[in-house]
C-alpha atoms as a PDB file:
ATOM      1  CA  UNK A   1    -116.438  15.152-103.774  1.00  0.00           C
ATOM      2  CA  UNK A   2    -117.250  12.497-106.232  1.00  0.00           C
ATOM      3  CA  UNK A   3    -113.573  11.613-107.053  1.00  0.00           C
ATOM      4  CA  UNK A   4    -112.416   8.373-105.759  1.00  0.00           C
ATOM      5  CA  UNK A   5    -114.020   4.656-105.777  1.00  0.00           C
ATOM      6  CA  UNK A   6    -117.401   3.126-105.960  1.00  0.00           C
ATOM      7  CA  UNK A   7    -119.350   0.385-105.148  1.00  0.00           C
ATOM      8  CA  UNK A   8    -121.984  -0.082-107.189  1.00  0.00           C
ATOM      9  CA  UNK A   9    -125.479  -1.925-106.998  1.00  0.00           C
ATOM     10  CA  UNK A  10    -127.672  -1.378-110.043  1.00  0.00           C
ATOM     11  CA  UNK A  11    -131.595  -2.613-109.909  1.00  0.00           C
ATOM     12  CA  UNK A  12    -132.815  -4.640-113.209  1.00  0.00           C
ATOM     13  CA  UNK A  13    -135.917  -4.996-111.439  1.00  0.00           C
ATOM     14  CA  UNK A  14    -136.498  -8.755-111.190  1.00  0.00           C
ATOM     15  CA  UNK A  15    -132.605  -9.252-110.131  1.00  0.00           C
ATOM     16  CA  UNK A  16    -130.039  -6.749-109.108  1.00  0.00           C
ATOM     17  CA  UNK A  17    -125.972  -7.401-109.804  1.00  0.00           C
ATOM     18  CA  UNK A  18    -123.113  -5.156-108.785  1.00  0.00           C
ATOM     19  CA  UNK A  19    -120.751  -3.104-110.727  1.00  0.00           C
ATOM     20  CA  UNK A  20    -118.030  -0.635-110.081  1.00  0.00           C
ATOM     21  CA  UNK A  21    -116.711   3.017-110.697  1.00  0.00           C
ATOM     22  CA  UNK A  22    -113.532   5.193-110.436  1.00  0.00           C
ATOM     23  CA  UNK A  23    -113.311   8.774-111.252  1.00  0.00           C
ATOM     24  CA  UNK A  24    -109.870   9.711-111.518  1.00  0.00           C
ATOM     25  CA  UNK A  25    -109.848  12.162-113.862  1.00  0.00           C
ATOM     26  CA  UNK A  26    -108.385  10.578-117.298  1.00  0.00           C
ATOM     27  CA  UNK A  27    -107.580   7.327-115.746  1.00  0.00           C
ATOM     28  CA  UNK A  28    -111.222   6.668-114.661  1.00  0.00           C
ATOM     29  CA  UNK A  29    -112.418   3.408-115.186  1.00  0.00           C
ATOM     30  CA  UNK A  30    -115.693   0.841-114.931  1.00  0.00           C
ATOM     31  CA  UNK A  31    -116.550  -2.380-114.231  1.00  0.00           C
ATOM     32  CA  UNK A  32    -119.601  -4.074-115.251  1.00  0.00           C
ATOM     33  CA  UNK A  33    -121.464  -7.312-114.938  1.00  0.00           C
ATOM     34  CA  UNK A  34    -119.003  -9.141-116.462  1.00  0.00           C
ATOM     35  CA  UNK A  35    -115.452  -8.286-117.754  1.00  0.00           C
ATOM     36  CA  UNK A  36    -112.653  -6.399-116.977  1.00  0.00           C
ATOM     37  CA  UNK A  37    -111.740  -3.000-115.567  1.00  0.00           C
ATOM     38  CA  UNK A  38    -111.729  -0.512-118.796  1.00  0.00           C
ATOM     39  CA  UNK A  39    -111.317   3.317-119.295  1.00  0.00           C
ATOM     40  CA  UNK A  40    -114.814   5.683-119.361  1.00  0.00           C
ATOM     41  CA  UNK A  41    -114.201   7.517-122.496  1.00  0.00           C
ATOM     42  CA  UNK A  42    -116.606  10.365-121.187  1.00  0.00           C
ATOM     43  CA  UNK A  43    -116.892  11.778-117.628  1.00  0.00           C
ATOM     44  CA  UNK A  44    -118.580  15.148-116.728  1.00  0.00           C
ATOM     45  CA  UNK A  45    -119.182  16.161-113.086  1.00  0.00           C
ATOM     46  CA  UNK A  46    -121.233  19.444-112.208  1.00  0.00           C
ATOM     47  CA  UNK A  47    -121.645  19.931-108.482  1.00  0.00           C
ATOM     48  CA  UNK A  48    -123.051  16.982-106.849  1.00  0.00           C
ATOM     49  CA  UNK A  49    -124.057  15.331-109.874  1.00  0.00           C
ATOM     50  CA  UNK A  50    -121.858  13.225-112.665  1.00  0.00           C
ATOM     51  CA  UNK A  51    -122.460  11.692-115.626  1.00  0.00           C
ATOM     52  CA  UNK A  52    -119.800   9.319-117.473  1.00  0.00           C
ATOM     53  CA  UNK A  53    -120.356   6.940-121.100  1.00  0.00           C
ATOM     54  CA  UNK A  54    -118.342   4.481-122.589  1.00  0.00           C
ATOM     55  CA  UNK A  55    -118.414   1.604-125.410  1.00  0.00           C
ATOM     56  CA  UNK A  56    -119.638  -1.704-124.472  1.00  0.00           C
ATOM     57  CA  UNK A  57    -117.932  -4.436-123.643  1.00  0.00           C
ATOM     58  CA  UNK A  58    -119.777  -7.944-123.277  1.00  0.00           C
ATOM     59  CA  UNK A  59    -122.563  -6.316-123.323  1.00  0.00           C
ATOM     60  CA  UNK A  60    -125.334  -7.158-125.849  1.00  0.00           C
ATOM     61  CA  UNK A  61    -125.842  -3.900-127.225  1.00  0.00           C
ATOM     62  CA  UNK A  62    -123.897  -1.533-129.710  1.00  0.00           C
ATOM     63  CA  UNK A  63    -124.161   1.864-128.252  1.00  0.00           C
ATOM     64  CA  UNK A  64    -122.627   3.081-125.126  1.00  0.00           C
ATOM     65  CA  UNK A  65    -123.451   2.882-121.473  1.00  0.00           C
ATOM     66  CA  UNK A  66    -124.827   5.799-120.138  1.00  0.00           C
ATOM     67  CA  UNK A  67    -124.957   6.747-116.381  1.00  0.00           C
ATOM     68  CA  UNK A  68    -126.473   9.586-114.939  1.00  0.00           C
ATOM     69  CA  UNK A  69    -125.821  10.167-110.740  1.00  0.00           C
ATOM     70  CA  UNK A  70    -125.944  12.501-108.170  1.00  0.00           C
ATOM     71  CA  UNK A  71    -124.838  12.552-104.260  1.00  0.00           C
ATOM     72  CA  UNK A  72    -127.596  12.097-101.767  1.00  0.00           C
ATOM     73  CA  UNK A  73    -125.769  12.234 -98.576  1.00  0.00           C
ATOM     74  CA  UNK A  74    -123.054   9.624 -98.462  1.00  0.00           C
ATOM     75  CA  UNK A  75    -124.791   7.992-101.586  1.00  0.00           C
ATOM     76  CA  UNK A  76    -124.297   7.931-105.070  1.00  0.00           C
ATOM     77  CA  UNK A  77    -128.037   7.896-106.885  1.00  0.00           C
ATOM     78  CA  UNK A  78    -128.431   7.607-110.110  1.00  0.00           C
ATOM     79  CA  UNK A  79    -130.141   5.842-113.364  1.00  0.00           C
ATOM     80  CA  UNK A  80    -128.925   3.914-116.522  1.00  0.00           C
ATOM     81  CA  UNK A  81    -130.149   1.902-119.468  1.00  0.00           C
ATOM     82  CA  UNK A  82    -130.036  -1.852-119.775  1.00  0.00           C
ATOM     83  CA  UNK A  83    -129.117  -3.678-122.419  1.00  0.00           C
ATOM     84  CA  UNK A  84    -132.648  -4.186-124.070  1.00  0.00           C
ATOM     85  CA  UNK A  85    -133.488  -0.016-123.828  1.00  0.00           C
ATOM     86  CA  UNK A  86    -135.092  -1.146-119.725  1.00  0.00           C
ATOM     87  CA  UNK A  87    -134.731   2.057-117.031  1.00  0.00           C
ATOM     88  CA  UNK A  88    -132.317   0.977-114.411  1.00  0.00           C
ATOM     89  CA  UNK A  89    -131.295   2.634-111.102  1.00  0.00           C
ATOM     90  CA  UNK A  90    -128.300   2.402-109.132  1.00  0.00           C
ATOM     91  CA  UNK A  91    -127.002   2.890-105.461  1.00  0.00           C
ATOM     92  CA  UNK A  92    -123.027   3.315-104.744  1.00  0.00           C
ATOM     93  CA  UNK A  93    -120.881   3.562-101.598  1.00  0.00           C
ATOM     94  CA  UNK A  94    -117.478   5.106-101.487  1.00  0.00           C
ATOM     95  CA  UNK A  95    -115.117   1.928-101.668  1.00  0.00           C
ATOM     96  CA  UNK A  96    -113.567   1.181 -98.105  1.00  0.00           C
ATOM     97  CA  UNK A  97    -109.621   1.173 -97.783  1.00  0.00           C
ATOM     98  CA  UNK A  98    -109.629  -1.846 -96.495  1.00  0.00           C
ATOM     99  CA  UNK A  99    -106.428  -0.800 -94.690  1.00  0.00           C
ATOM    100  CA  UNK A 100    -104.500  -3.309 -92.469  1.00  0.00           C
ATOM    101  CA  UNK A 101    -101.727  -2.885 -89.560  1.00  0.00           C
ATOM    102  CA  UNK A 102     -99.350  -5.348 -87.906  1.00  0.00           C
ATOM    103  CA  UNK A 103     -99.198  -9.423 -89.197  1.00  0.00           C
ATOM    104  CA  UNK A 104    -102.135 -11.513 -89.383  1.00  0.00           C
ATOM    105  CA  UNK A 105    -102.802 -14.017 -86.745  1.00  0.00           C
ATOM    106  CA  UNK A 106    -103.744 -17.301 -88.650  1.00  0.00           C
ATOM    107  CA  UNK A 107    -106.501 -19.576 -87.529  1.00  0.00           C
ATOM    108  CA  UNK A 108    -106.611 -23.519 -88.135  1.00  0.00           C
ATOM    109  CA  UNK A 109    -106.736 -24.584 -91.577  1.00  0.00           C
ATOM    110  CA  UNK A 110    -109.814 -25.561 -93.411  1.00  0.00           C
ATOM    111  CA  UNK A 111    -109.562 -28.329 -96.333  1.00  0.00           C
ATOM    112  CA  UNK A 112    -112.523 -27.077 -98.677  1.00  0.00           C
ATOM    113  CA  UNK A 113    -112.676 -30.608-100.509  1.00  0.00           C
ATOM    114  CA  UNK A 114    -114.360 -32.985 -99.141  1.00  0.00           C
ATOM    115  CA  UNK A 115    -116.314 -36.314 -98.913  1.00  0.00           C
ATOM    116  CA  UNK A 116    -119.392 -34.383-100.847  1.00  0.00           C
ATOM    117  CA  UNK A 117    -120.562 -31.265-101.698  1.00  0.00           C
ATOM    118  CA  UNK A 118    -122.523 -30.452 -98.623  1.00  0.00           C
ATOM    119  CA  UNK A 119    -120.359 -27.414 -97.524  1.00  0.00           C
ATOM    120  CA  UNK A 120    -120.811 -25.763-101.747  1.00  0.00           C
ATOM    121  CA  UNK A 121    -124.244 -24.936-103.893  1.00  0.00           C
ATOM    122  CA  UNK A 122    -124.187 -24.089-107.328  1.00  0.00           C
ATOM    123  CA  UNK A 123    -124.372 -20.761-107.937  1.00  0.00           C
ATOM    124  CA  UNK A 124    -126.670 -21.030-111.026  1.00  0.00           C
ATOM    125  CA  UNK A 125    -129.270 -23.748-110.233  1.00  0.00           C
ATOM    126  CA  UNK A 126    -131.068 -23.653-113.446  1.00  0.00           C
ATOM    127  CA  UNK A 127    -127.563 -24.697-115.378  1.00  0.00           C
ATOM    128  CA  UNK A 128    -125.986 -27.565-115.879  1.00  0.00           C
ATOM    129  CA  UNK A 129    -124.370 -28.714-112.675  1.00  0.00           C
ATOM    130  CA  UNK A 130    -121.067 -29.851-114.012  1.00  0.00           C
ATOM    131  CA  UNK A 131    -118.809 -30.453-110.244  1.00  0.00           C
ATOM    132  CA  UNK A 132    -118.594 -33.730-108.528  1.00  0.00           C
ATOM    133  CA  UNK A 133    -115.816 -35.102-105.897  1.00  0.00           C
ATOM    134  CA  UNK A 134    -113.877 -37.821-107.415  1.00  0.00           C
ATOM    135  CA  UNK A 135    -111.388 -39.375-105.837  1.00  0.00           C
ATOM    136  CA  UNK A 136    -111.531 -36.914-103.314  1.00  0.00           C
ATOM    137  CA  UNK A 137    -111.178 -34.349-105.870  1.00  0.00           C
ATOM    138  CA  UNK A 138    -113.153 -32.099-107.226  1.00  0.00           C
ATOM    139  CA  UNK A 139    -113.685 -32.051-110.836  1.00  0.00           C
ATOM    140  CA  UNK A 140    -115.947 -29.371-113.440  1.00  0.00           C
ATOM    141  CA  UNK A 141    -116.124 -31.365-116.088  1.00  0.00           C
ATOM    142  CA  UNK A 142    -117.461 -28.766-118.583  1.00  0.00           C
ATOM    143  CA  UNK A 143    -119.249 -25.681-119.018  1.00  0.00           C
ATOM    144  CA  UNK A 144    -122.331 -24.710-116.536  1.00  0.00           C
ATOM    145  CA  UNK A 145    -122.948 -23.550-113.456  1.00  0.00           C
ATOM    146  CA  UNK A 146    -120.173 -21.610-111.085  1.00  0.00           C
ATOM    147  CA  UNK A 147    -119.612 -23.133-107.473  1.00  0.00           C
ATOM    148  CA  UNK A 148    -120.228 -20.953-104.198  1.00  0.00           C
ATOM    149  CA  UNK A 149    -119.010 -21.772-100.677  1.00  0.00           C
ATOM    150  CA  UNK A 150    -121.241 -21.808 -98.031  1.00  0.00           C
ATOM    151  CA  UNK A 151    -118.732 -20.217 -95.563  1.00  0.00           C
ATOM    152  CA  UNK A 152    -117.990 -16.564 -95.723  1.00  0.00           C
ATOM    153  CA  UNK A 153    -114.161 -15.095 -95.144  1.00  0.00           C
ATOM    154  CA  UNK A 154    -112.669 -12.133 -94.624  1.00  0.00           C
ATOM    155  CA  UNK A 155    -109.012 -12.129 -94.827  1.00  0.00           C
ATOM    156  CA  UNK A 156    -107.079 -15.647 -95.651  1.00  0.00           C
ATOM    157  CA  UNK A 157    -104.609 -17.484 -97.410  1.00  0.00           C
ATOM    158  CA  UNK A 158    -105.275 -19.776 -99.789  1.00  0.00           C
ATOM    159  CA  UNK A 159    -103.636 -23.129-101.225  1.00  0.00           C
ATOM    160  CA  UNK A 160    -104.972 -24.206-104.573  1.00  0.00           C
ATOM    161  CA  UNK A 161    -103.201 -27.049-106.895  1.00  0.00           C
ATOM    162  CA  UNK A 162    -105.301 -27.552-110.182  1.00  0.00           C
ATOM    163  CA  UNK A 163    -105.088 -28.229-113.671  1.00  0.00           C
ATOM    164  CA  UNK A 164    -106.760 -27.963-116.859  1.00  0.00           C
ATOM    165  CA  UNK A 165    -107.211 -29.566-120.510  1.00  0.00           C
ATOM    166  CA  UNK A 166    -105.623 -27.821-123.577  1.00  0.00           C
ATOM    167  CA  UNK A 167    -107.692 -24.073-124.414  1.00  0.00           C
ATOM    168  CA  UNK A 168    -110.191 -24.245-120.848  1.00  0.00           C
ATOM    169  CA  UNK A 169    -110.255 -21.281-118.550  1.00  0.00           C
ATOM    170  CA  UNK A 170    -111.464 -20.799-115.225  1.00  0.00           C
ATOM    171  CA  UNK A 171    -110.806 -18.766-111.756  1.00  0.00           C
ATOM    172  CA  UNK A 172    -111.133 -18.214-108.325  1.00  0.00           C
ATOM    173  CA  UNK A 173    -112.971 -15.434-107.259  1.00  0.00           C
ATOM    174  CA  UNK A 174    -111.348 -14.108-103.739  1.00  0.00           C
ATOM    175  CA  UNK A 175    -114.310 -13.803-100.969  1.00  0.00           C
ATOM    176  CA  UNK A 176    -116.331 -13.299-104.068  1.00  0.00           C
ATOM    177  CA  UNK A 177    -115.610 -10.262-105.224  1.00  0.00           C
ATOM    178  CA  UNK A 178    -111.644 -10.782-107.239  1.00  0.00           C
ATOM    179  CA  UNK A 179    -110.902 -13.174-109.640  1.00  0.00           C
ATOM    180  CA  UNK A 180    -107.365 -14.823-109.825  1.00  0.00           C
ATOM    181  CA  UNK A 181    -107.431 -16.498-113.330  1.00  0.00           C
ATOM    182  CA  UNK A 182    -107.544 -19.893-114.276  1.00  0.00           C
ATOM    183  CA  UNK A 183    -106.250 -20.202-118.304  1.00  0.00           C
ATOM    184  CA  UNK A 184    -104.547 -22.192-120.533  1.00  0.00           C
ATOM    185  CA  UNK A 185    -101.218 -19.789-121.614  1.00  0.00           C
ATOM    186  CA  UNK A 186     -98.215 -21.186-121.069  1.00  0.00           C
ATOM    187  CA  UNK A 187     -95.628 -19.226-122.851  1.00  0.00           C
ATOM    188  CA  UNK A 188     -97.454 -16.235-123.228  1.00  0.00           C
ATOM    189  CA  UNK A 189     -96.564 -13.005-121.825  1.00  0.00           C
ATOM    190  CA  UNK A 190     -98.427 -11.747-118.420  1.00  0.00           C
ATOM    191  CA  UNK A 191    -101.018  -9.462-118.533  1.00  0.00           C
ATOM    192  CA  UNK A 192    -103.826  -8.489-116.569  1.00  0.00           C
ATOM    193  CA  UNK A 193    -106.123 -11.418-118.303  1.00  0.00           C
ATOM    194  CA  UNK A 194    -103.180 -14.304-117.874  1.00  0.00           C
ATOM    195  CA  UNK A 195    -102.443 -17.128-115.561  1.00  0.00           C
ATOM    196  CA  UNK A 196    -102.650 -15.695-111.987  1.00  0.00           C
ATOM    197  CA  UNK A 197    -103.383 -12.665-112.582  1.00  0.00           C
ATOM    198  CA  UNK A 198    -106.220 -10.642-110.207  1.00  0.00           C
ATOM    199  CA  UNK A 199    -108.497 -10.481-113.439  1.00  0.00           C
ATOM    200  CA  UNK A 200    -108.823  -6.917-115.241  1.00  0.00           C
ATOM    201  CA  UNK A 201    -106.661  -4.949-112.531  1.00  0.00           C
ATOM    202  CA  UNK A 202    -102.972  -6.799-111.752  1.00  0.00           C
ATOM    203  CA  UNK A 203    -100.712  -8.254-113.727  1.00  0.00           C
ATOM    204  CA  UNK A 204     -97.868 -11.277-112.779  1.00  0.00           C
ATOM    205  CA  UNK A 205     -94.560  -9.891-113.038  1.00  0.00           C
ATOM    206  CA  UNK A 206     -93.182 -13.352-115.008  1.00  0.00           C
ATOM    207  CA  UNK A 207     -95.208 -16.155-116.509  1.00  0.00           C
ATOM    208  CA  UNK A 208     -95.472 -19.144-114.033  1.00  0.00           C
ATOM    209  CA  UNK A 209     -98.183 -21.184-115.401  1.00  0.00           C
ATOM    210  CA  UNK A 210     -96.930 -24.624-116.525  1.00  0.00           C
ATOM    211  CA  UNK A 211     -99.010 -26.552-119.602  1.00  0.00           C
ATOM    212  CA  UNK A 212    -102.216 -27.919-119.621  1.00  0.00           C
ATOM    213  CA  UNK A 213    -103.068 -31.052-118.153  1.00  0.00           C
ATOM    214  CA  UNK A 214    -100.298 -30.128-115.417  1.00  0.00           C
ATOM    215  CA  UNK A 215    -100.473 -29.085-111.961  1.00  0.00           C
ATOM    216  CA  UNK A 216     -99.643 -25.840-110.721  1.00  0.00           C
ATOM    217  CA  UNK A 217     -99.756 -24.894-106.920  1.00  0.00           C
ATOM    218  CA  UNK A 218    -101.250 -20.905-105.834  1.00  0.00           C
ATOM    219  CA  UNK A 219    -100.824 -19.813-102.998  1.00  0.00           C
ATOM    220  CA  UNK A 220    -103.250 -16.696-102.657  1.00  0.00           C
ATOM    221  CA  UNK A 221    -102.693 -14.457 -99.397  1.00  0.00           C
ATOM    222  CA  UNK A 222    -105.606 -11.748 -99.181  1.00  0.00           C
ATOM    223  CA  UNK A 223    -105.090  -8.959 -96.581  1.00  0.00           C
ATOM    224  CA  UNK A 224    -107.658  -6.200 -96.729  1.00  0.00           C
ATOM    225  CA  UNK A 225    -107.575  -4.766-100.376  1.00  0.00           C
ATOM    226  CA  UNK A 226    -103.782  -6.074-100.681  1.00  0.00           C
ATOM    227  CA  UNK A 227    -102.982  -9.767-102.552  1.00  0.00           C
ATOM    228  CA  UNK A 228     -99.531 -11.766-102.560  1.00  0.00           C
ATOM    229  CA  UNK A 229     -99.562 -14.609-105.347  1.00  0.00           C
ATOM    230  CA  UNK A 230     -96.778 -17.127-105.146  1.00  0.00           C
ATOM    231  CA  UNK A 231     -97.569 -19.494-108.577  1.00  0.00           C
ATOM    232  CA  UNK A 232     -95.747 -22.501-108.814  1.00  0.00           C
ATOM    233  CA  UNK A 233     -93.024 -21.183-106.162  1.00  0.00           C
ATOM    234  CA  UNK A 234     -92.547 -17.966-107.731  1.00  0.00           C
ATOM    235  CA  UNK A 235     -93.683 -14.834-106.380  1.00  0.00           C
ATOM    236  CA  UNK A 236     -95.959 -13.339-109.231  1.00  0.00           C
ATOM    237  CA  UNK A 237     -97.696 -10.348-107.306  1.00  0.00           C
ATOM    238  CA  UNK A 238     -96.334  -9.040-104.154  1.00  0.00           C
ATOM    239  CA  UNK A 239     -99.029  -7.462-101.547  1.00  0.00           C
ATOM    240  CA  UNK A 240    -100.672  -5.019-104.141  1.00  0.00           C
ATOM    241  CA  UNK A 241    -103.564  -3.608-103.783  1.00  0.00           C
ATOM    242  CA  UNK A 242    -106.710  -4.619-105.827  1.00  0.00           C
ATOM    243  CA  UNK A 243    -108.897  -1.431-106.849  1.00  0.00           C
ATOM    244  CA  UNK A 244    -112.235  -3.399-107.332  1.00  0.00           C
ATOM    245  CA  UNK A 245    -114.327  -6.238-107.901  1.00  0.00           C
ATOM    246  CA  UNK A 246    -114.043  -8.471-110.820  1.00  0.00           C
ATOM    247  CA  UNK A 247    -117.061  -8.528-113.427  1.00  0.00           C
ATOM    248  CA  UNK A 248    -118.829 -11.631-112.715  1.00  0.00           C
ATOM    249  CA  UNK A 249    -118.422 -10.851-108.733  1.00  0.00           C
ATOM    250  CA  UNK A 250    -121.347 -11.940-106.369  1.00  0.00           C
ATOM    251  CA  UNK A 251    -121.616  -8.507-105.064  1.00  0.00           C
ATOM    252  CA  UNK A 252    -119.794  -5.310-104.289  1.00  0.00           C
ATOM    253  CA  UNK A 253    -120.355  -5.242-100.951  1.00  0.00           C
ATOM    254  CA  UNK A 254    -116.645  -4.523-100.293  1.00  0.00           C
ATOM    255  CA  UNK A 255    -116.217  -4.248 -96.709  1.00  0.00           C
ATOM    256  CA  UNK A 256    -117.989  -7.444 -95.307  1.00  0.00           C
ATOM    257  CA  UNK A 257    -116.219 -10.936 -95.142  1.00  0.00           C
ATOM    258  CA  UNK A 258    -117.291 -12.548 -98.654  1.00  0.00           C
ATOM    259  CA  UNK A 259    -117.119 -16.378 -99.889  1.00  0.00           C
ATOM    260  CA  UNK A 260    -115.040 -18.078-101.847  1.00  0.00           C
ATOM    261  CA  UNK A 261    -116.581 -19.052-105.783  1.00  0.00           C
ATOM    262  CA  UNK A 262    -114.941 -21.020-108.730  1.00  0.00           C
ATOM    263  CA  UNK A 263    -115.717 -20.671-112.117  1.00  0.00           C
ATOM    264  CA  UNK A 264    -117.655 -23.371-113.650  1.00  0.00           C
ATOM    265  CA  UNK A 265    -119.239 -20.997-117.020  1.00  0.00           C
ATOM    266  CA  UNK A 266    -115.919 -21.007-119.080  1.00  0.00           C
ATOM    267  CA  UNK A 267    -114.693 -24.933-119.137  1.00  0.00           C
ATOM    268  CA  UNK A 268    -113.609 -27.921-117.045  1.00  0.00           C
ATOM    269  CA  UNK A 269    -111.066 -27.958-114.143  1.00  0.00           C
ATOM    270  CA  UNK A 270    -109.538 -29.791-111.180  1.00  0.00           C
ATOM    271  CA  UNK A 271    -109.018 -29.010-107.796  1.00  0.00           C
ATOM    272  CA  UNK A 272    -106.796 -31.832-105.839  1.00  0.00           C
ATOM    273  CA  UNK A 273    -106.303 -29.168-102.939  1.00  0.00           C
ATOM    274  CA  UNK A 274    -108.080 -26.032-101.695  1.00  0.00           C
ATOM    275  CA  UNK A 275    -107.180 -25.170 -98.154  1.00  0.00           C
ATOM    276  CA  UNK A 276    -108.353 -21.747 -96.302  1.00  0.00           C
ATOM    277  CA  UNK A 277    -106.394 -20.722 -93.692  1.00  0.00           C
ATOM    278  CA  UNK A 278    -107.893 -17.232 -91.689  1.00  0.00           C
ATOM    279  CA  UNK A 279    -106.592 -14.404 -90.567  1.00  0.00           C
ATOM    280  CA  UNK A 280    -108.381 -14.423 -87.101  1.00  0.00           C
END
């Protein structure tokens, strides 16, 4: 019964942040606050109840996670240990499919740049707040706080042409929740941490990146769970499925229409397009 895909909400007390599970026997896997996808080393399931361990990964501590849960109905319950030795709880709902039939209808098209930043806030207000519109683009000039839509999407496509200086990274997290990286790698081989890549989870079939300081065009189509990159004209990732949210997400509330965030903690950037179109 406790097979499958979760969405995870764990309570530090003063702030809560989501996270996310999948048993699958050896192939289970976790995401945390911030990272990538990675294997539990330890699972053990008795009944209704299921503990699972593994090494840390950003996290400021050297010995493993540890979760303990059990099913309460249609919800997974359950405690853990924070980084500093604080009880934590958690709450988790099974992941929804997400499953789509027949083409999208698309709506009107929605330029996100524009004449200010009325229509973003910073999603850290206590850092540095590093975005401004220049030249009616929009420019993170160095490392500080990430930058959150107002407006909340469901299912889109997405236009994005951006560059970068030499060694920065960034990303665009996908109604919140799935980050399609932002790096500096030309030349480099894809993998699941690489120039358009869904961050942790899918990798580009080619490298399509072109050098820093150069623009490259996205174009991002989001249907459900299922995500079609096309990087610099060439088809990267073609409608597969993503499995979970990205460490870093704003929440893992999975099912409900989410916003769009960039990445502002990592380095600078430029954005001289971002337009949303919606599936209606």
């Amino acid at each position: 019964m406790l097979s499958g895909r979760w969405d995870l909400t764990i309570d530090a007390g003063t702030e809560t942040y989501p996270s996310w599970v999948e048993f699958n026997g050896a192939s289970s896997r976790f995401v945390g606050r911030v990272g990538s996808a990675r294997p539990i080393e330890t699972v053990k399931m008795d009944g209704d109840g299921v503990y699972w361990s593994l090494p840390p990964q950003y996290e400021s501590r050297k010995t493993n996670l540890e979760f303990a849960g059990r099913l309460e109905g249609d919800v997974l319950v359950g405690t853990c240990e924070g980084d500093k030795g604080e009880h934590l709880t958690f709450r988790g709902t099974r992941a929804p499919s997400l499953d789509r039939t027949g083409e999208p209808v698309w709506g009107e098209a929605i330029d996100l740049i524009q004449s200010d930043l009325d229509n973003w806030t910073m999603r850290n207000p206590e850092w540095e707040n590093n975005w401004q519109i220049v030249d009616d683009m929009l420019y993170n000039r160095g490392v500080g706080s990430d930058i959150v839509l107002k407006q909340p999407f469901m299912d889109f496509r997405l236009i994005a042409e951006y560059k970068y200086p030499a060694g920065s990274n960034s990303g665009i997290y996908l109604r919140g929740r799935y980050e399609f990286q932002i790096v500096d790698d030309f030349g480099h081989a894809p993998g699941v941490g690489t120039s358009g890549a869904i961050y942790g989870f899918l990798t580009p079939q080619r490298s399509a990146v072109k050098p820093a300081d150069e623009w490259n065009v996205a174009e991002i189509t989001l249907l459900g769970r299922h995500v079609t990159v096309v990087l610099n004209g060439d088809k990267v990732i073609d409608s597969q499925e993503i499995p979970g949210i990205t460490g870093g997400a704003l929440d893992s509330n999975e099912g409900e229409a989410g916003t769009i965030f960039l990445q502002g903690d990592h380095g600078p950037v430029v954005f001289r397009r971002l337009t949303l179109t919606p599936a209606t």
